[in-house]
Protein backbone atom coordinates (compact mmCIF):
# COMPACT_ATOMS: atom_id res chain seq x y z
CA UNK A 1 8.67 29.95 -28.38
CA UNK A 2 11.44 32.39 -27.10
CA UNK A 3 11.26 33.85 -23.60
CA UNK A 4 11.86 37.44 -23.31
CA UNK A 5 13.59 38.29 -20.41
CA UNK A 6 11.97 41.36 -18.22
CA UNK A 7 13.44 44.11 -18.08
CA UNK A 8 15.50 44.95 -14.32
CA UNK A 9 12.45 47.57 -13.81
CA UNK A 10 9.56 45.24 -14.13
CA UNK A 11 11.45 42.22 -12.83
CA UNK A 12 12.42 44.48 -9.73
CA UNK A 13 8.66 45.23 -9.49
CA UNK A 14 7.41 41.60 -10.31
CA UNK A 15 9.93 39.90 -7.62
CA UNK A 16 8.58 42.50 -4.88
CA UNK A 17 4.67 42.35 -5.31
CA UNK A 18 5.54 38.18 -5.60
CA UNK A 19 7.12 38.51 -2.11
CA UNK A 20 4.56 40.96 -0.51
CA UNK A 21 1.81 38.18 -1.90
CA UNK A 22 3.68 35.48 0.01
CA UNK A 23 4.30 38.02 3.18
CA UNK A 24 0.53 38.73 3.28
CA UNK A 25 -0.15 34.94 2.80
CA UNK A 26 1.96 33.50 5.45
CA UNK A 27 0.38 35.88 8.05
CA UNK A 28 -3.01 35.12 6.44
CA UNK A 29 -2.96 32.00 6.64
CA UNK A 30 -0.75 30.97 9.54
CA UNK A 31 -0.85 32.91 12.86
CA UNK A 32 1.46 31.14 14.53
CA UNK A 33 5.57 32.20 12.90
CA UNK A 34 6.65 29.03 10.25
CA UNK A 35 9.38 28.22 12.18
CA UNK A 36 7.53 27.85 15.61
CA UNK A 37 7.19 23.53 16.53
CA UNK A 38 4.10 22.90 17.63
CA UNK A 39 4.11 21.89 21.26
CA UNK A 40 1.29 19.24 21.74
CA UNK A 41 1.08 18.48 25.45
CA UNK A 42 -1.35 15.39 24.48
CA UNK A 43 -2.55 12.90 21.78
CA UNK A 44 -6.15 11.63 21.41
CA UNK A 45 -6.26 8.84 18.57
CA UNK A 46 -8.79 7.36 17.06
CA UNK A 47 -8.45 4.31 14.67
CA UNK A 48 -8.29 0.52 13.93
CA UNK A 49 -5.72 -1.96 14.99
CA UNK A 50 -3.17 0.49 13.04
CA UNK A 51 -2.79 2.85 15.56
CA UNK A 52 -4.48 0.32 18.54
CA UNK A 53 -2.39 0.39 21.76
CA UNK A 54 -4.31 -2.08 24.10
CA UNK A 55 -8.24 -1.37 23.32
CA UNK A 56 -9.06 -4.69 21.97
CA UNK A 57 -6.94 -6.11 24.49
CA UNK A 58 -8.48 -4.95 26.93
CA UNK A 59 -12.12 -5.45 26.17
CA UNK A 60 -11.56 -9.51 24.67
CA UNK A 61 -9.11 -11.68 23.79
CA UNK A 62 -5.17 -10.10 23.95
CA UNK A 63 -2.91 -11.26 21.46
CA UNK A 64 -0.38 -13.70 22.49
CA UNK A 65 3.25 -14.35 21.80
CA UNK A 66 5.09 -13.48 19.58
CA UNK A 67 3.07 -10.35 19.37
CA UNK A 68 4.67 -7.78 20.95
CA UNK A 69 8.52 -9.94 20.52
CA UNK A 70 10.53 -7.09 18.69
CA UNK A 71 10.45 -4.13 21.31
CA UNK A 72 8.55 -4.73 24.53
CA UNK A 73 9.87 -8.39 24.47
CA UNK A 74 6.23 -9.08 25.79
CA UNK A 75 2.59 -8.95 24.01
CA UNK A 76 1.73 -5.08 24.66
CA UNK A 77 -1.98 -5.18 23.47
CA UNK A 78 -0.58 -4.09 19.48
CA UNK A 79 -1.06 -6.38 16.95
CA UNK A 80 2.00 -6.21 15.54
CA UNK A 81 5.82 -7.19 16.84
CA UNK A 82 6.86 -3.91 18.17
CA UNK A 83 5.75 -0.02 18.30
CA UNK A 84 3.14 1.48 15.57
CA UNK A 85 3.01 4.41 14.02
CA UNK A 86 0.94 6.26 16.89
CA UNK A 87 3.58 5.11 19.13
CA UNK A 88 6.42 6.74 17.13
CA UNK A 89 4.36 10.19 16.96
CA UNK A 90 3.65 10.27 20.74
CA UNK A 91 7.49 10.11 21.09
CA UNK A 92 8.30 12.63 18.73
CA UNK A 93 6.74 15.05 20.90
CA UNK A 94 8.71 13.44 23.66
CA UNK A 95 5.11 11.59 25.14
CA UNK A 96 4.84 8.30 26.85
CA UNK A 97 3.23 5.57 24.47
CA UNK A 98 -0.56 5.94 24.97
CA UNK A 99 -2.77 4.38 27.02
CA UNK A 100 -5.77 2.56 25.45
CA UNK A 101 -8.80 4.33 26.59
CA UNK A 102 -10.39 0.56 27.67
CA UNK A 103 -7.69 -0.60 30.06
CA UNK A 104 -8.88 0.12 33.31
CA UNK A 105 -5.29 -1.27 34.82
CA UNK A 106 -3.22 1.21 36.21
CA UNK A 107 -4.04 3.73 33.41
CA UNK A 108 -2.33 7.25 32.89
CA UNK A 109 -3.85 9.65 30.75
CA UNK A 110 -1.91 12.20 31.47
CA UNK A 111 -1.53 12.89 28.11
CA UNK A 112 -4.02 11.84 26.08
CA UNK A 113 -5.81 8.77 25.32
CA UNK A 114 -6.33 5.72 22.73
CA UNK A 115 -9.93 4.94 21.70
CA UNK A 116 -9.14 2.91 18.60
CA UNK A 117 -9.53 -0.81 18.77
CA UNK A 118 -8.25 -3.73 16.31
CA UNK A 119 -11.02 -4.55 13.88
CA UNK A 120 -12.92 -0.94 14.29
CA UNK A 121 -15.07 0.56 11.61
CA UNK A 122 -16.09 4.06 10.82
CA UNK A 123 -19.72 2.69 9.75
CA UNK A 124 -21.95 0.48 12.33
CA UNK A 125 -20.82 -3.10 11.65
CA UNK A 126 -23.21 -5.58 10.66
CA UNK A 127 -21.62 -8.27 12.60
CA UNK A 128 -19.50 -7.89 15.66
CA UNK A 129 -17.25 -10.08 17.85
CA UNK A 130 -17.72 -12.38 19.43
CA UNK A 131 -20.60 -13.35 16.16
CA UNK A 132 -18.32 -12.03 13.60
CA UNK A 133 -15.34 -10.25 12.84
CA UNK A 134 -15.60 -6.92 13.65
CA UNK A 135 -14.86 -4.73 17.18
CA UNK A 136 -18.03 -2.82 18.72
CA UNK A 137 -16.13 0.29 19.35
CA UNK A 138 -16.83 1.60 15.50
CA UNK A 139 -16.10 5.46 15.11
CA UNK A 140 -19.44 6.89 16.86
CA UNK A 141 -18.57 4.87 19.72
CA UNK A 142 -15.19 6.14 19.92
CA UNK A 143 -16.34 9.57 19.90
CA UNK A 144 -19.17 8.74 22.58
CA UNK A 145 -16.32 7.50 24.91
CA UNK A 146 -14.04 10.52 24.26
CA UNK A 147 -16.59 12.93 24.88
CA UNK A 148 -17.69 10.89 28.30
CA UNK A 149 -13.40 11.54 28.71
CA UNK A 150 -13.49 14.80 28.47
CA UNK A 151 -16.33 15.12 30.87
CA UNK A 152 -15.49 13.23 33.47
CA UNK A 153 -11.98 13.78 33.81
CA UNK A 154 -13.32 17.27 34.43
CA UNK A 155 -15.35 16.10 37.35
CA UNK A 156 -11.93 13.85 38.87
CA UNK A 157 -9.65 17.16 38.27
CA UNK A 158 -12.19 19.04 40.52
CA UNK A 159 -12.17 16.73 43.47
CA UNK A 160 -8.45 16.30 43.50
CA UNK A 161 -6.30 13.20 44.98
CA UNK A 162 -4.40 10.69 43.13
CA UNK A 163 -7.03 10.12 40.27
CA UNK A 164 -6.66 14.15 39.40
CA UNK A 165 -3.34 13.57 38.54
CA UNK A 166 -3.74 10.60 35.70
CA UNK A 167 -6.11 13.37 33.79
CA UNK A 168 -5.08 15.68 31.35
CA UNK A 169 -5.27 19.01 32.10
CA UNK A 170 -8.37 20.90 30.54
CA UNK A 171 -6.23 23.32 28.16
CA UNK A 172 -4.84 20.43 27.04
CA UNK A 173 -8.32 19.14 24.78
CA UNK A 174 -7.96 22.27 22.97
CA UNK A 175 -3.86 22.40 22.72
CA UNK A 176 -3.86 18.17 21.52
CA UNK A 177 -3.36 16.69 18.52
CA UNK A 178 -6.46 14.54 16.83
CA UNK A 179 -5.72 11.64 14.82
CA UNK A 180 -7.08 9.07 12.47
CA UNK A 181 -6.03 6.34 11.52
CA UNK A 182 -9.17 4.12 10.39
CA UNK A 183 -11.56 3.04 7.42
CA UNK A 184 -9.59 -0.46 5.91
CA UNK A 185 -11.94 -2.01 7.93
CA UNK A 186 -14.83 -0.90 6.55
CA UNK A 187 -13.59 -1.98 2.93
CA UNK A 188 -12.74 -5.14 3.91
CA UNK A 189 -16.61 -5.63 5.44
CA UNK A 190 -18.21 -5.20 2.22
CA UNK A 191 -15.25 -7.27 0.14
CA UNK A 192 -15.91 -10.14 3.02
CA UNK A 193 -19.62 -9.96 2.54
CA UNK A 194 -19.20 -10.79 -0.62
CA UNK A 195 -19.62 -7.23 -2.31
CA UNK A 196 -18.63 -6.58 -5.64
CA UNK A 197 -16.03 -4.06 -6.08
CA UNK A 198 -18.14 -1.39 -7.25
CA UNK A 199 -20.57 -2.38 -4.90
CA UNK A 200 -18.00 -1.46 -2.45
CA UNK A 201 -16.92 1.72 -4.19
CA UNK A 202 -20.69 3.13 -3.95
CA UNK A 203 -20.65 2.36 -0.17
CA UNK A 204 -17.60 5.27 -0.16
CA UNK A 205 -19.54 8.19 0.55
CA UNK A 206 -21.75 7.06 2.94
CA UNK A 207 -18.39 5.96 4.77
CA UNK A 208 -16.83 9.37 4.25
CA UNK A 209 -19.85 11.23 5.88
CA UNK A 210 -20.03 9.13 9.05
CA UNK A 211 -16.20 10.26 9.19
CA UNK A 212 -16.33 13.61 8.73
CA UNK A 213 -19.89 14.03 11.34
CA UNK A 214 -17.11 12.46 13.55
CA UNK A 215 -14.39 14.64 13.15
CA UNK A 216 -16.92 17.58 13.49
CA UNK A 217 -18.10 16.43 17.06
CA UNK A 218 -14.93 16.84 17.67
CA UNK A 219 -14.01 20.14 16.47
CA UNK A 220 -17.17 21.47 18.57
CA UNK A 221 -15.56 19.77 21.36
CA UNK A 222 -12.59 21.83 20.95
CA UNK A 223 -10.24 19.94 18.70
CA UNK A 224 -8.05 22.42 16.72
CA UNK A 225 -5.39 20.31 15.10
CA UNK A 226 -6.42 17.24 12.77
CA UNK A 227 -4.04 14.76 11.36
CA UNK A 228 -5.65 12.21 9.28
CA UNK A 229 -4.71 9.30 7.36
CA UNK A 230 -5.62 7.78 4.27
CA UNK A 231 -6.23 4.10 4.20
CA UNK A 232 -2.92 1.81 2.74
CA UNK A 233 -3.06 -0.75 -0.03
CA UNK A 234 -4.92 -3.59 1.72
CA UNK A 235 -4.93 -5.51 -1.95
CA UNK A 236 -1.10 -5.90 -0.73
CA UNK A 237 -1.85 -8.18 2.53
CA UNK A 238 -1.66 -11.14 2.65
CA UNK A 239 -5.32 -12.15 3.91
CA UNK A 240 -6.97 -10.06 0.78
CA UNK A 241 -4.39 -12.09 -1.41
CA UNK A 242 -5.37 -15.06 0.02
CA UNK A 243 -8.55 -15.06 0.39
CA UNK A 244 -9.12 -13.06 -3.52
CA UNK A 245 -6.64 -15.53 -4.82
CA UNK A 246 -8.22 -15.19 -7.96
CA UNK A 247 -7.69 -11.26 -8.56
CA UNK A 248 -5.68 -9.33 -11.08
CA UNK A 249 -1.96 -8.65 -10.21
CA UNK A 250 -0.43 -5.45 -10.04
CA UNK A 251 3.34 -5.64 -10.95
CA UNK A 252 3.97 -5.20 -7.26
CA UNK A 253 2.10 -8.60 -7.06
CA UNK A 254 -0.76 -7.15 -5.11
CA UNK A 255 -4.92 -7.17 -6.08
CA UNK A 256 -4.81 -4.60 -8.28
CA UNK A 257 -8.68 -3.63 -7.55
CA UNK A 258 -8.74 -4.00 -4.31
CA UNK A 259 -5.98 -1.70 -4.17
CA UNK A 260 -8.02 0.40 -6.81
CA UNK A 261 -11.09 0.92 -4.20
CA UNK A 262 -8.71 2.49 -1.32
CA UNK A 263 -7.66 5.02 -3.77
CA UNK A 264 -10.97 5.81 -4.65
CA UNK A 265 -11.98 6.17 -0.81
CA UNK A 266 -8.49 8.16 -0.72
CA UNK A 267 -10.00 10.73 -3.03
CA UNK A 268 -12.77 11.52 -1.31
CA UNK A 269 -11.25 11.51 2.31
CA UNK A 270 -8.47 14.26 0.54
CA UNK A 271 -11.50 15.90 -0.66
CA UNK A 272 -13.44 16.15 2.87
CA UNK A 273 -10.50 17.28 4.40
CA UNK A 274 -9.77 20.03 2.16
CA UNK A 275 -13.46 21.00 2.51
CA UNK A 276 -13.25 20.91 6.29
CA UNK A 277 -10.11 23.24 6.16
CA UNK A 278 -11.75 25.82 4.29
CA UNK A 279 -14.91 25.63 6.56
CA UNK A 280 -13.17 25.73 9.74
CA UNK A 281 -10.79 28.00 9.66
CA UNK A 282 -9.92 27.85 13.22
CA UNK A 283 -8.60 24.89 13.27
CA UNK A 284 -5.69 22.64 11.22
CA UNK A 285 -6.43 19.72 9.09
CA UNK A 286 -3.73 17.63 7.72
CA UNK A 287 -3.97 14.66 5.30
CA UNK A 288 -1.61 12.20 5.53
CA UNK A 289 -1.17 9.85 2.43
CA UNK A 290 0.42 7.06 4.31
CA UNK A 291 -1.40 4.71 1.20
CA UNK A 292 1.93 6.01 -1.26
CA UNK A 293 4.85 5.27 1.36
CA UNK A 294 3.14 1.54 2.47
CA UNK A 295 3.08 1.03 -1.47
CA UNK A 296 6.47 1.79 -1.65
CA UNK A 297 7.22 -0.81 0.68
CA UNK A 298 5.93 -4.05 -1.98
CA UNK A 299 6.85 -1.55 -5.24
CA UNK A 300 10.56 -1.80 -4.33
CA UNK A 301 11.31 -3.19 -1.09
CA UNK A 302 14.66 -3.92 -1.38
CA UNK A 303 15.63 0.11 -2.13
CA UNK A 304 14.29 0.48 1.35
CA UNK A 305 16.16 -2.81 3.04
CA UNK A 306 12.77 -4.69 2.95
CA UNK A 307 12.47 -8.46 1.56
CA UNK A 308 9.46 -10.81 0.46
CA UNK A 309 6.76 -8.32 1.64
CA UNK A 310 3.97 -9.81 0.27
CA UNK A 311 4.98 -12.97 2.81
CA UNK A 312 3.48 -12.99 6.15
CA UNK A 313 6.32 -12.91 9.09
CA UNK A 314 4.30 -14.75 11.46
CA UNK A 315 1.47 -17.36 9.92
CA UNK A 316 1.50 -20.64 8.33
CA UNK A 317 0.32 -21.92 5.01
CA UNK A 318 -0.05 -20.99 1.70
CA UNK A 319 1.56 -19.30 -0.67
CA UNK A 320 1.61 -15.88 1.50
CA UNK A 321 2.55 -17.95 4.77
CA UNK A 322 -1.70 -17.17 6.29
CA UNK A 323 -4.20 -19.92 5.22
CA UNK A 324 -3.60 -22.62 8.00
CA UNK A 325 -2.94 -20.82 11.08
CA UNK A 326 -2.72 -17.29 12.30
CA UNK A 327 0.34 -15.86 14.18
CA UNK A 328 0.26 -17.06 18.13
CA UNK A 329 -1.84 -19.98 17.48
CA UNK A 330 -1.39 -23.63 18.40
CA UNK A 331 -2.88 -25.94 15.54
CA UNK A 332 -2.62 -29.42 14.77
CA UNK A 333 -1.68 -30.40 10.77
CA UNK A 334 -3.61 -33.24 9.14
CA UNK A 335 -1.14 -35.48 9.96
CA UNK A 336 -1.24 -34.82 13.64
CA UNK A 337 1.20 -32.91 14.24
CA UNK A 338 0.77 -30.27 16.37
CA UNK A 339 2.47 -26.62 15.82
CA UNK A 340 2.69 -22.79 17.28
CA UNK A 341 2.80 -20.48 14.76
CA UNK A 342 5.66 -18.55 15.58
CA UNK A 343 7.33 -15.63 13.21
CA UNK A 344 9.83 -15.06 11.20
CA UNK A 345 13.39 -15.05 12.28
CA UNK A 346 14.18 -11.99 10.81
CA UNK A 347 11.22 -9.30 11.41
CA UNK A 348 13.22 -6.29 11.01
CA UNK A 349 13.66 -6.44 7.45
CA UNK A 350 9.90 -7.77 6.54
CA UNK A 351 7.00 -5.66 5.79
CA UNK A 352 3.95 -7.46 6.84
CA UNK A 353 4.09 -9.37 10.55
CA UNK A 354 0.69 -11.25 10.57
CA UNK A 355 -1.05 -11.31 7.26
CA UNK A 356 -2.69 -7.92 7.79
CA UNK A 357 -0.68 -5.40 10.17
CA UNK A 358 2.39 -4.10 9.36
CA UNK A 359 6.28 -5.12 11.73
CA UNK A 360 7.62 -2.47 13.41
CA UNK A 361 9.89 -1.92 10.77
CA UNK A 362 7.91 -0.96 8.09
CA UNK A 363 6.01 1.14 10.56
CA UNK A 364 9.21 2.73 11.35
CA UNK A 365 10.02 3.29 7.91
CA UNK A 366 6.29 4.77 7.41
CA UNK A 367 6.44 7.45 10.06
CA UNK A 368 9.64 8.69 8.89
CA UNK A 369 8.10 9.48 6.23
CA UNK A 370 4.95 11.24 6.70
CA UNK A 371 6.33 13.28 9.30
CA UNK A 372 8.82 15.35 6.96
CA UNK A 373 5.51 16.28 5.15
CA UNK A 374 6.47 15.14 2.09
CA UNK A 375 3.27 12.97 2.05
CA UNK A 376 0.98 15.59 3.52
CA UNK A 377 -1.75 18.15 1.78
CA UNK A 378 -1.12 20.39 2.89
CA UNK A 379 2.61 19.33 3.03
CA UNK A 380 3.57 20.49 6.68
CA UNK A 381 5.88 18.06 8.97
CA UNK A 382 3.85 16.60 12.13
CA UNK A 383 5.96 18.74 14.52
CA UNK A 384 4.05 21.98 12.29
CA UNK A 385 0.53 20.73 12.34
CA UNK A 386 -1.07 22.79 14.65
CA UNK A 387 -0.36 25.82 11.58
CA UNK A 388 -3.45 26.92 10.12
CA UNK A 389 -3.42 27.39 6.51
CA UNK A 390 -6.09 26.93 3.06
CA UNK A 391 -2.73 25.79 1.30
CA UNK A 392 -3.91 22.63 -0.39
CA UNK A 393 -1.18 21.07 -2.49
């Protein structure tokens, strides 16, 4: 079919209701002008051991050697060789590294605080360390211990000294950034308790509620500006591959259901969020689809500088280098010998570190990423995300 050109009159017309549409919109729908960078004087997270600083650390075990080798030469309470992702969006906004809300050791929360912890569920888990794999500081605990936060730091601000001055101020729970980086976790519980996978997928909802009565405590506690992520392809690591050896292949080489079930809980975490931006319109909700750019990462690794990502960096056994020993530990082989599991010699160009967290590198690479936007619904850059707006693309 041919297109008829308008005429200069009703094209004239068209092109200036089109622009007093997107005029009206943009002041709709954003109070704050486009251009204006948000200025977030703090960062509260909450998450698993993607975006944990020190939490588990502090409360059991801290990971050893060569955790921690890559940047702070020393393990820093991150599983993983270097900085996470929540360590490269505190210093986008020029913010020191946060402080995991458990270390009691000469903590600053000046500007915000960490409450996830390695391990961390949204859900109550069934089984908890030190009788089973999973941390007690699931989402409703998190919450619990940010909203104690916020309360008490009130009460150290008010009596002054040294103390007051570790404590955010009390604009600043209001001016923060809130972010998420959790739910893997509670996937992996029910594929580990032997679950089918659409036993699994059914559990999704359920999971997606306990989330989102979560992020509302914390809207009513003031939060304005929400950046959330989806879970990443977990049928890509190393201890799903392992221990599923069985499962269908992608062409990526990862478990293609497994992989299948995060983009179903995906779905319905876009879908909350959208519903939460439309119901609070005071506030700003971002998702973050940081499941596409880790995917990238085993899809074509070496367009990005990456190698063998499906390999752990630090582990030993198996075909993915994880069914012996885990990274840090001393074991002894059936013949007696007796081995640390070190890492990789070169972590900067691998994608996974231990079998299930990410090197700093790929984390890197990851943030990069989701901060232009590009990856986001709606698609603002972090340094934008306190702008309102019912945009959803």
């Amino acid at each position: 079919m041919e297109l008829i050109p308008l005429t200069n009159e009703v094209s004239t017309l068209s092109h200036l209701c089109a622009s007093l549409v997107i005029l009206a919109s943009a002041t709709l729908l954003s109070p704050t002008p486009a251009s204006e960078r948000c200025d977030f004087p703090a960062i509260f997270n909450f998450g698993d051991s993607n975006s944990d600083t020190g939490g588990l650390a502090a409360a059991f075990t801290p990971p050893n050697l060569p955790y921690g080798r890559t940047y702070f030469h020393m393990p820093a309470g991150r599983f993983c060789d270097g900085r996470l992702i929540i360590d490269f969006v505190a210093s986008s906004f020029n913010l020191p590294f946060l402080s995991a809300y458990l270390d009691a050791l000469g903590t600053n929360f000046t500007n915000g605080a960490n409450y996830a912890t390695a391990a961390a569920t949204i859900r109550l888990p069934t089984r908890i360390i030190p009788n089973g794999g999973f941390s007690p500081f699931y989402l409703d605990v998190q919450f619990e211990q940010f909203q104690q936060f916020k309360q008490r730091s009130r009460m150290i601000e008010r009596r002054g000294g040294v103390f007051a001055t570790l404590m955010p101020k009390e604009e600043y729970f209001s001016q923060a950034l809130y972010t998420f980086d959790i739910g893997q976790n509670d996937l992996g519980a029910g594929f580990f308790a032997n679950q089918s996978v659409d036993q699994v997928n059914a559990s999704v909802p359920d999971i997606i509620d306990r989330f989102v009565i979560n992020v509302k405590n914390i809207y009513k506690e003031g939060g304005k500006s929400f950046w959330i992520h989806n879970t990443g392809p977990i049928g890509c690591l190393p201890y799903i591959l392992t221990n599923f050896a069985s499962a269908e292949k992608d062409t990526a080489g990862c478990a293609k259901a497994y992989n299948e079930v995060c983009q179903y809980f995906n779905f319905k975490l876009k879908e909350v969020v959208a519903e939460l931006r439309q119901r609070f319109s005071s506030a700003s909700f971002t998702y973050v689809d940081v499941y596409s750019v880790k995917y990238s990462l085993f899809q074509e690794p070496e367009k990005y500088g990456f190698e063998l990502p499906l390999i752990s960096c630090c582990g030993y056994g198996g075909r993915y280098n994880f069914s012996i020993a885990e990274c840090g530990d001393t074991t002894v082989l059936k013949n007696g010998t007796r081995i640390f599991v070190g890492s990789c010699d070169r972590p900067s160009v691998r994608v996974n570190w231990d079998g299930i967290h990410y090197t700093e590198a790929a984390n890197k690479f990851v943030f990069d990423k989701i901060s232009t936007g590009a990856f986001s619904s709606p698609p603002i850059p972090l340094e934008m995300a306190c702008h309102r707006t019912f945009l959803d693309i």
